[in-house]
N, C-alpha and C. Protein backbone atom coordinates (compact mmCIF):
# COMPACT_ATOMS: atom_id res chain seq x y z
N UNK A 1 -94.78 -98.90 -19.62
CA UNK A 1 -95.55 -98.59 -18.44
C UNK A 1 -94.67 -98.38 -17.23
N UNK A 2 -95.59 -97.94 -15.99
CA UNK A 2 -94.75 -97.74 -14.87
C UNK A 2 -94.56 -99.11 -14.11
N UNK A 3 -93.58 -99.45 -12.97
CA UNK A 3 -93.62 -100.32 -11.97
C UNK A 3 -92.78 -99.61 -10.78
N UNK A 4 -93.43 -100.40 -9.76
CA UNK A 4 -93.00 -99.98 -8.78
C UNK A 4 -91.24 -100.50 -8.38
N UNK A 5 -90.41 -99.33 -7.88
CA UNK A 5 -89.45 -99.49 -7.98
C UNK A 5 -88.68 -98.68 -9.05
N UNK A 6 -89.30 -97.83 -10.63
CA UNK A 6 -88.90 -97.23 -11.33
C UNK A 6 -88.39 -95.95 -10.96
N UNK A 7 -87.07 -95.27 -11.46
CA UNK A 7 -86.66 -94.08 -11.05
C UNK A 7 -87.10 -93.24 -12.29
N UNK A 8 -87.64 -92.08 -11.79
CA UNK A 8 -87.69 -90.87 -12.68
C UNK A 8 -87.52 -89.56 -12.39
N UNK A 9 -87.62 -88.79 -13.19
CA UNK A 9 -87.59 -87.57 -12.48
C UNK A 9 -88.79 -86.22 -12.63
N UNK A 10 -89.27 -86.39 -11.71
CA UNK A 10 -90.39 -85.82 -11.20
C UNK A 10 -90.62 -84.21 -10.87
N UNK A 11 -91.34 -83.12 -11.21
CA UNK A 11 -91.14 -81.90 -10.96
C UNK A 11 -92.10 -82.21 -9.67
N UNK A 12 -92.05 -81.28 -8.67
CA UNK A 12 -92.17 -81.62 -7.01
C UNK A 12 -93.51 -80.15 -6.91
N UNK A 13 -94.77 -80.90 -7.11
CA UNK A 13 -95.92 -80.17 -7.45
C UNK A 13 -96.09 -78.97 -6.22
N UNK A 14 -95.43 -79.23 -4.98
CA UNK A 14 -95.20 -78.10 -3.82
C UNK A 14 -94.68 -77.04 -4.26
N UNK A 15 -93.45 -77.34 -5.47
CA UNK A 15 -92.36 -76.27 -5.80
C UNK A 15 -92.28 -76.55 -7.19
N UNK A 16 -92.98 -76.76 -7.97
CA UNK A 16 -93.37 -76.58 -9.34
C UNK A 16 -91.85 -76.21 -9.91
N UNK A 17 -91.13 -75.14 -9.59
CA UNK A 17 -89.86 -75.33 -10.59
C UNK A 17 -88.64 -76.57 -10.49
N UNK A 18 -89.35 -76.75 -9.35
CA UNK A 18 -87.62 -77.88 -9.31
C UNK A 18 -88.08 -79.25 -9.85
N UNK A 19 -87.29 -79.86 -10.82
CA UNK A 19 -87.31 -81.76 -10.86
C UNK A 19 -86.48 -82.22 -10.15
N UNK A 20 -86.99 -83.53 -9.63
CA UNK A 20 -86.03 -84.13 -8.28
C UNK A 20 -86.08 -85.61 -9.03
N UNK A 21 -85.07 -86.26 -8.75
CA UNK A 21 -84.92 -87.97 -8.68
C UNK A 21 -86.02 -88.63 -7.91
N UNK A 22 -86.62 -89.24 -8.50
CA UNK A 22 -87.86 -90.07 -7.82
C UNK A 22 -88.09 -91.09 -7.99
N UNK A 23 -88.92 -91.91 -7.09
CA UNK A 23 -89.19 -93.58 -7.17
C UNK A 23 -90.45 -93.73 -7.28
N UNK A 24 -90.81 -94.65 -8.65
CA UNK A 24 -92.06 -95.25 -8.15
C UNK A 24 -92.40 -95.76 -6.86
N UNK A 25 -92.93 -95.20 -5.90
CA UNK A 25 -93.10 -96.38 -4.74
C UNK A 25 -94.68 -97.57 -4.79
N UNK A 26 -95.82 -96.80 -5.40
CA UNK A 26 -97.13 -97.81 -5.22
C UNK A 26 -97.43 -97.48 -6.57
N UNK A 27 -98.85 -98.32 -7.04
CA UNK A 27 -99.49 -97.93 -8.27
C UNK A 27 -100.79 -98.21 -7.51
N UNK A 28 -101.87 -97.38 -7.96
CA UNK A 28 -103.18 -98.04 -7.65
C UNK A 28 -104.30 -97.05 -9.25
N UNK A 29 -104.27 -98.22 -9.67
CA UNK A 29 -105.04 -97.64 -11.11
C UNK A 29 -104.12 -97.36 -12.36
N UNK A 30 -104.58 -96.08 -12.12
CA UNK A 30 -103.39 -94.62 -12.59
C UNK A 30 -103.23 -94.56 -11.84
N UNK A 31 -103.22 -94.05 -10.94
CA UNK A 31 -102.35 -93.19 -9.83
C UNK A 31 -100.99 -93.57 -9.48
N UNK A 32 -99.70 -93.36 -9.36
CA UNK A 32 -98.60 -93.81 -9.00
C UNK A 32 -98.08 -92.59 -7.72
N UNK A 33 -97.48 -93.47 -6.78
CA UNK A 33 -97.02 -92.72 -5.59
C UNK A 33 -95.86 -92.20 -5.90
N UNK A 34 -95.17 -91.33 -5.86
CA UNK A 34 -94.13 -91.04 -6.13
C UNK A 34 -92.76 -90.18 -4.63
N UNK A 35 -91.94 -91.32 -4.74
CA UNK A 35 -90.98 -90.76 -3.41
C UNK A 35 -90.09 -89.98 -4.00
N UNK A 36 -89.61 -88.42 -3.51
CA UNK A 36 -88.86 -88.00 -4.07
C UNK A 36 -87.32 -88.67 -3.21
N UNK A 37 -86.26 -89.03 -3.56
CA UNK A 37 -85.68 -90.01 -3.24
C UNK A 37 -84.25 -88.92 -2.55
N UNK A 38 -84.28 -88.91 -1.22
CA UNK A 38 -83.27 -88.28 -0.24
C UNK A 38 -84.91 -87.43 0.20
N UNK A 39 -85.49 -87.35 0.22
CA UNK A 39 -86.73 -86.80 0.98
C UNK A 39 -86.98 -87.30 1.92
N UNK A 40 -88.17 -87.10 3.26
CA UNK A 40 -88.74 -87.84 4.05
C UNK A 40 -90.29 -88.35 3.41
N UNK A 41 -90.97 -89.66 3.85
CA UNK A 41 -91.95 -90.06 3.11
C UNK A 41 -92.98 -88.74 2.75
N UNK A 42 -93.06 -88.13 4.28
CA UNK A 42 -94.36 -87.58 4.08
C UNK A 42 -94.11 -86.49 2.80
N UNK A 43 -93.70 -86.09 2.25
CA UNK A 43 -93.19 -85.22 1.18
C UNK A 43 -93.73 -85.80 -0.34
N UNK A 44 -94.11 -87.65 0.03
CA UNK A 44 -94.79 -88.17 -1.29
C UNK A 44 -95.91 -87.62 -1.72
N UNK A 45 -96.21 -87.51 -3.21
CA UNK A 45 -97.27 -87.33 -3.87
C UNK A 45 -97.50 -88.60 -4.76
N UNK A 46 -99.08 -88.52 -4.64
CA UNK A 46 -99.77 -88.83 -5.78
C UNK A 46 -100.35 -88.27 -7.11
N UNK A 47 -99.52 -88.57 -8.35
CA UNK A 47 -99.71 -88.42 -9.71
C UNK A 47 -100.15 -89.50 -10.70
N UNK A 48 -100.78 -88.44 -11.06
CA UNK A 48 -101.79 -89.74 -12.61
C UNK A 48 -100.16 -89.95 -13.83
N UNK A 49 -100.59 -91.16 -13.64
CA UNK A 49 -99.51 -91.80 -14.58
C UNK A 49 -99.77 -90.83 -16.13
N UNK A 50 -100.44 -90.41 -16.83
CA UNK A 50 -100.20 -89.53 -17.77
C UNK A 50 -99.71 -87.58 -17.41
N UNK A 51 -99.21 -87.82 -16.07
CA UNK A 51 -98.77 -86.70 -15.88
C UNK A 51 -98.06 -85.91 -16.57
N UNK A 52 -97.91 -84.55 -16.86
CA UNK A 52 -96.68 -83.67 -18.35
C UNK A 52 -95.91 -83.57 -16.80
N UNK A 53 -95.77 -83.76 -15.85
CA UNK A 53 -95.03 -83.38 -14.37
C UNK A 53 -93.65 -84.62 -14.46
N UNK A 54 -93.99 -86.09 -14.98
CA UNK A 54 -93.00 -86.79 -14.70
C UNK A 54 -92.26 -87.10 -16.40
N UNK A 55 -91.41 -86.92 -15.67
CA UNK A 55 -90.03 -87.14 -17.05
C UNK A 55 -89.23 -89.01 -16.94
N UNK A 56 -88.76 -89.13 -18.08
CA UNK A 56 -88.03 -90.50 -17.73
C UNK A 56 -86.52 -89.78 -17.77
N UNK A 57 -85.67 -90.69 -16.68
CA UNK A 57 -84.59 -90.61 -16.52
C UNK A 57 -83.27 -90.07 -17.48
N UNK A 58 -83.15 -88.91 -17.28
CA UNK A 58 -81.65 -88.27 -18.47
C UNK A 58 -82.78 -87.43 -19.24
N UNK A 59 -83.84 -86.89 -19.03
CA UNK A 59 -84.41 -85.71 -19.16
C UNK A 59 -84.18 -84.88 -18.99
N UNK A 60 -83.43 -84.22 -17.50
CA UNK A 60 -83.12 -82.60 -17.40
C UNK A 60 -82.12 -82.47 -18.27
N UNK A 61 -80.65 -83.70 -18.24
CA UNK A 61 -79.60 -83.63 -19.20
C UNK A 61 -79.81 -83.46 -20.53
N UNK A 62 -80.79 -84.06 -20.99
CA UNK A 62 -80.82 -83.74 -22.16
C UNK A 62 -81.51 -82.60 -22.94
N UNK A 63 -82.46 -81.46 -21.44
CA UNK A 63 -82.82 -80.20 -22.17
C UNK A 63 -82.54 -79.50 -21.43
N UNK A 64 -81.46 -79.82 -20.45
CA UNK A 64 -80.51 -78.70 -19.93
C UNK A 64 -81.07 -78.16 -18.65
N UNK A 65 -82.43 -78.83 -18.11
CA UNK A 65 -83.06 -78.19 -17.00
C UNK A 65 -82.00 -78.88 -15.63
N UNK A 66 -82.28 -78.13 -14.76
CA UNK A 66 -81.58 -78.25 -13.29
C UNK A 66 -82.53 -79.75 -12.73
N UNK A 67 -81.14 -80.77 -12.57
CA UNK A 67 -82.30 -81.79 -11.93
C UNK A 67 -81.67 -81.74 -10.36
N UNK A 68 -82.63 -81.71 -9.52
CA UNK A 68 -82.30 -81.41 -7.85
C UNK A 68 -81.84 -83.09 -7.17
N UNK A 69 -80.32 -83.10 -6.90
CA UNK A 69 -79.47 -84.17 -6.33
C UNK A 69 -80.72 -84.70 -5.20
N UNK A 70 -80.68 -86.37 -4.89
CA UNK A 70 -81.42 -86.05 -3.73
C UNK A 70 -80.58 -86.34 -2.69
């Protein structure tokens, strides 16, 4: 499961092609807040924890996609 404080990497639903380094920041339900991490807050989204949008960590590396430094 998720907790708050978990890093992942998140495709950034504004800009659909890029995955960025991200933090769990809240949970409420499903829903998990997600900070993209070198962002400013307001830039957070809320995603349903069964999202196909969030990846676990060493995902882009391992299928070669571009993960965005934050």
């Amino acid at each position: 499961g998720f907790h708050v404080g978990m890093k992942l990497e998140a495709v950034d639903l504004m800009e659909p092609r890029l995955v960025c380094v991200a933090t769990v920041t809240r949970i409420i339900h499903r829903l998990l807040r997600i900070h993209f991490d070198g962002w400013e807050d307001e830039y957070d989204q809320w995603v349903d924890c069964e999202s196909p949008d969030l990846y676990p960590v060493g995902w882009c590396q391992l299928t070669g996609y571009q993960l965005q430094p934050p």
